[in-house]
Protein backbone atom coordinates (compact mmCIF):
# COMPACT_ATOMS: atom_id res chain seq x y z
CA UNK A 1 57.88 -126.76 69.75
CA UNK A 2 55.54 -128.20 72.60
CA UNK A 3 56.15 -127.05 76.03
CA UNK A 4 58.07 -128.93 78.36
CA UNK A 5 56.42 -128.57 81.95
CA UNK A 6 58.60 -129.93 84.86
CA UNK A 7 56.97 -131.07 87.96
CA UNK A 8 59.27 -130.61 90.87
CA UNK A 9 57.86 -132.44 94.22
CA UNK A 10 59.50 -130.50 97.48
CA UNK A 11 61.54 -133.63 99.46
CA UNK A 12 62.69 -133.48 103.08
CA UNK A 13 66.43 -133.83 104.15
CA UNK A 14 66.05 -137.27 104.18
CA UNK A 15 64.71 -138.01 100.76
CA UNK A 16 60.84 -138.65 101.60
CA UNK A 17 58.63 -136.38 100.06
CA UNK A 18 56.96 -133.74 102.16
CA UNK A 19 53.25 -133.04 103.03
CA UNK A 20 51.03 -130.55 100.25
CA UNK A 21 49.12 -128.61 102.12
CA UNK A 22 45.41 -127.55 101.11
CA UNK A 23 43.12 -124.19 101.14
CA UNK A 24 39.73 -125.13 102.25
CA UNK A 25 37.35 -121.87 101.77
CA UNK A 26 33.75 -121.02 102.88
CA UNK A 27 31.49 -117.88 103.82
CA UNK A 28 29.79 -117.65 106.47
CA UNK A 29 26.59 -114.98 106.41
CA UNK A 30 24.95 -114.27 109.53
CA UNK A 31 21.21 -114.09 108.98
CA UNK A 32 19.71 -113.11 112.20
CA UNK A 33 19.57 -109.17 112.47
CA UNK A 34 15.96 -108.49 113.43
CA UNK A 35 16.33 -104.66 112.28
CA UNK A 36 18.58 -103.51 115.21
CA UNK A 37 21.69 -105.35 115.20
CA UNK A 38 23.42 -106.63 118.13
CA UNK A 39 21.97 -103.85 120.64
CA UNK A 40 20.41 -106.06 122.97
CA UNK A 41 21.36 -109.72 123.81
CA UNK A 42 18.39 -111.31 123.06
CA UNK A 43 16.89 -108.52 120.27
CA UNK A 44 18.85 -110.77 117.49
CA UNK A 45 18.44 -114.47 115.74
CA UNK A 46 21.70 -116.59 116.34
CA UNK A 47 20.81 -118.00 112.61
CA UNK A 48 23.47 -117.96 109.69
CA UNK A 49 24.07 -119.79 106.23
CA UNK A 50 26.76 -122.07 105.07
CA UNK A 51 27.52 -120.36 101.09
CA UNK A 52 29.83 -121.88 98.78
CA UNK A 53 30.26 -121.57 95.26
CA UNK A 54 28.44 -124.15 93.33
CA UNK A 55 27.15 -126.01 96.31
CA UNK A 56 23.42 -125.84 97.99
CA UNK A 57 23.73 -123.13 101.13
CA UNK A 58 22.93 -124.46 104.48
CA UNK A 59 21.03 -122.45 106.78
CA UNK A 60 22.36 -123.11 110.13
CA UNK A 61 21.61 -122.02 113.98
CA UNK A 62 23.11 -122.04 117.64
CA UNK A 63 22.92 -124.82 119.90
CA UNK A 64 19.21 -124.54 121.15
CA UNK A 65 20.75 -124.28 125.09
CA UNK A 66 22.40 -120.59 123.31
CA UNK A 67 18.78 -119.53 122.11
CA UNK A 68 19.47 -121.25 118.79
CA UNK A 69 16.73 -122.77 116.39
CA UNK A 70 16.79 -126.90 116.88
CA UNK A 71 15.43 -127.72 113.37
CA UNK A 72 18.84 -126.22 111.98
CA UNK A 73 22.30 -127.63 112.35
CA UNK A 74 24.81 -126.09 114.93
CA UNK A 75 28.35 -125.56 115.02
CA UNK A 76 28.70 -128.78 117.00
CA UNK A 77 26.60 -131.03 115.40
CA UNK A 78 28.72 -129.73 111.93
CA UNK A 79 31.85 -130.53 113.68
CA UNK A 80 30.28 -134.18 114.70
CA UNK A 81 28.69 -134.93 111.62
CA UNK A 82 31.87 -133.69 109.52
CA UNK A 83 34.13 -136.24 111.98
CA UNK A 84 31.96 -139.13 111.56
CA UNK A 85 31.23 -138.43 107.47
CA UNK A 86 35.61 -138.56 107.35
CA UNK A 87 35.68 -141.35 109.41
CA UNK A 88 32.84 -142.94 106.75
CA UNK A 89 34.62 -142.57 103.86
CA UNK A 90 37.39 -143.35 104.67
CA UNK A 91 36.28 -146.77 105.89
CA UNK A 92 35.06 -147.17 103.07
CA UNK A 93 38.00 -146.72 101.12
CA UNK A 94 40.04 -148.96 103.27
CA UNK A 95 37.12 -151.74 102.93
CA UNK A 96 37.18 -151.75 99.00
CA UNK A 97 41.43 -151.85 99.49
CA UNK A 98 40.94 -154.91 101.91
CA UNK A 99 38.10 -156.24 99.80
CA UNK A 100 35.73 -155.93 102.07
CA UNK A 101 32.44 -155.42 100.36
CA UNK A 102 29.77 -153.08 102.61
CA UNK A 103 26.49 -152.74 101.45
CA UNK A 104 25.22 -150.31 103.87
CA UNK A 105 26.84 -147.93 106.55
CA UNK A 106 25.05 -145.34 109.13
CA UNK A 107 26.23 -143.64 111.72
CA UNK A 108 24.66 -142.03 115.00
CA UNK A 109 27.75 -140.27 116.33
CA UNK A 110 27.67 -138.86 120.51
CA UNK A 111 29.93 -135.94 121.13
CA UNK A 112 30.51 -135.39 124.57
CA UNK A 113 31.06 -131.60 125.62
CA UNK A 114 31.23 -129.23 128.57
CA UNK A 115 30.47 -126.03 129.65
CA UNK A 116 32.74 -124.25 131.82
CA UNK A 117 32.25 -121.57 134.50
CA UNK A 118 32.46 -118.48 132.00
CA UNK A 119 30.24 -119.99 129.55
CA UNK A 120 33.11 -121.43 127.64
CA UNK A 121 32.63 -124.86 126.05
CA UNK A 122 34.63 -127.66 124.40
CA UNK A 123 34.38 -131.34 123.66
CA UNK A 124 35.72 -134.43 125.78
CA UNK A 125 35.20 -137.07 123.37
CA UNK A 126 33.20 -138.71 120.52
CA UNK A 127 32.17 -141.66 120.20
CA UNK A 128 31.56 -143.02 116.97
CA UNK A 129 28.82 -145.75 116.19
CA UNK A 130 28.51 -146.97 112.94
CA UNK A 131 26.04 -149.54 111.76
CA UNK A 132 27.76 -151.13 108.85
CA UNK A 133 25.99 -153.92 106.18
CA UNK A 134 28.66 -156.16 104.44
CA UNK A 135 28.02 -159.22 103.15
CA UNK A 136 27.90 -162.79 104.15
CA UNK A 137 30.51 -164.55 105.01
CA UNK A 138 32.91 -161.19 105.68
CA UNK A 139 35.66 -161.37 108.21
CA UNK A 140 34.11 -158.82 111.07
CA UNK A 141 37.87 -158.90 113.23
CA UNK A 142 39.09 -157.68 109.77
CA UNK A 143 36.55 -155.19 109.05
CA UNK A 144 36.75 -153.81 112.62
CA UNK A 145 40.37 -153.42 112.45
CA UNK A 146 39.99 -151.17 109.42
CA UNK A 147 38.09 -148.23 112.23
CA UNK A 148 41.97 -147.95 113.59
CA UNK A 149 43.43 -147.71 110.48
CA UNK A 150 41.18 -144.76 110.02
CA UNK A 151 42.55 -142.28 112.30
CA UNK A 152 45.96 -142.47 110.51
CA UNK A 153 44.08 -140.27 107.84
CA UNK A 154 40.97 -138.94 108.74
CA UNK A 155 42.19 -135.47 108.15
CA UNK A 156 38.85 -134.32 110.43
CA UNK A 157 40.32 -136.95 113.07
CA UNK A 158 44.15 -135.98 112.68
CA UNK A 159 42.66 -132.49 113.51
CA UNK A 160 40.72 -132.52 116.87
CA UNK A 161 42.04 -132.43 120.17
CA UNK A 162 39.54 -134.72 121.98
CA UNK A 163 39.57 -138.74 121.76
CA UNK A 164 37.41 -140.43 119.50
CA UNK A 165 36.20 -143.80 120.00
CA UNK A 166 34.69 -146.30 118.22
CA UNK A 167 31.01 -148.45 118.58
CA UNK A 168 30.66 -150.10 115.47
CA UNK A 169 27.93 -152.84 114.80
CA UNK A 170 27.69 -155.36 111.82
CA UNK A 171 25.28 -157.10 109.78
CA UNK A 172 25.78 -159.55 107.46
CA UNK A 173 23.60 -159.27 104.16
């Protein structure tokens, strides 16, 4: 007799079904111990790797006003590169759902960040500026509107507690 398998979807009070939530996992190594540790402040690398199963490690550093190496990504620029790579994709799925065809999209995000008295820091803002290729003839008021429409599921947007704007620029193809 083949196996019957039920699928039961959790739904709220009012009948709408509710959110699934999602385990996002990665190890973080640090890399820097020159042979003694943490015993003096500057006796120690501020270097670590980005390790996940089946994916390509990424050796990372601090922010190079920390003492960090500037040929390796930071925790920042990670946060702003992982913002504006959300905010990519999904434009792009909202362009192919409004039939908007892009040939070509890069971005050169600014994140805009301060340091506080103690050392602490945080971000103000981003600013997002995406050069995007579509073709001729495309509605740009239509294709601008979709940046909006982003925000309502960027999950890396829907998760930060600083504004993010938008810059975008458009070429026709």
């Amino acid at each position: 007799m083949p196996a019957l398998y039920i699928l039961i979807r959790p739904y709220t009070w009012d009948g709408t079904q509710m959110s699934k939530t999602h385990d996002f996992t990665a190890q973080i190594v640090w890399t820097g111990d020159r042979g003694e540790g943490t015993k003096q402040y500057r006796g120690y690398d501020r270097t670590w790797r980005i390790a996940m199963p089946s994916q390509a490690p990424i050796e990372c550093s601090n922010d190079p006003m920390l003492g960090g190496d500037p040929s390796k990504p930071n925790p920042e620029t990670l946060l702003l590169s992982s913002l504006a790579a959300c905010h990519m994709l999904w434009y792009l799925h909202l362009a192919s759902n409004a039939r908007i065809i892009v040939r070509g999209y890069e971005d050169a995000p600014v994140g805009v960040g301060e340091t506080g008295s103690r050392g602490e820091g945080r971000f103000l803002r981003a600013v997002l500026r995406p050069k995007i290729r579509v073709d001729r003839g495309t509605d740009l008021a239509k294709a601008d509107s979709l940046h909006h429409e982003v925000h309502h599921f960027c999950f890396i947007a829907r998760s930060v507690n600083f504004p993010i704007s938008y810059e975008a620029n458009y070429t026709e193809a």
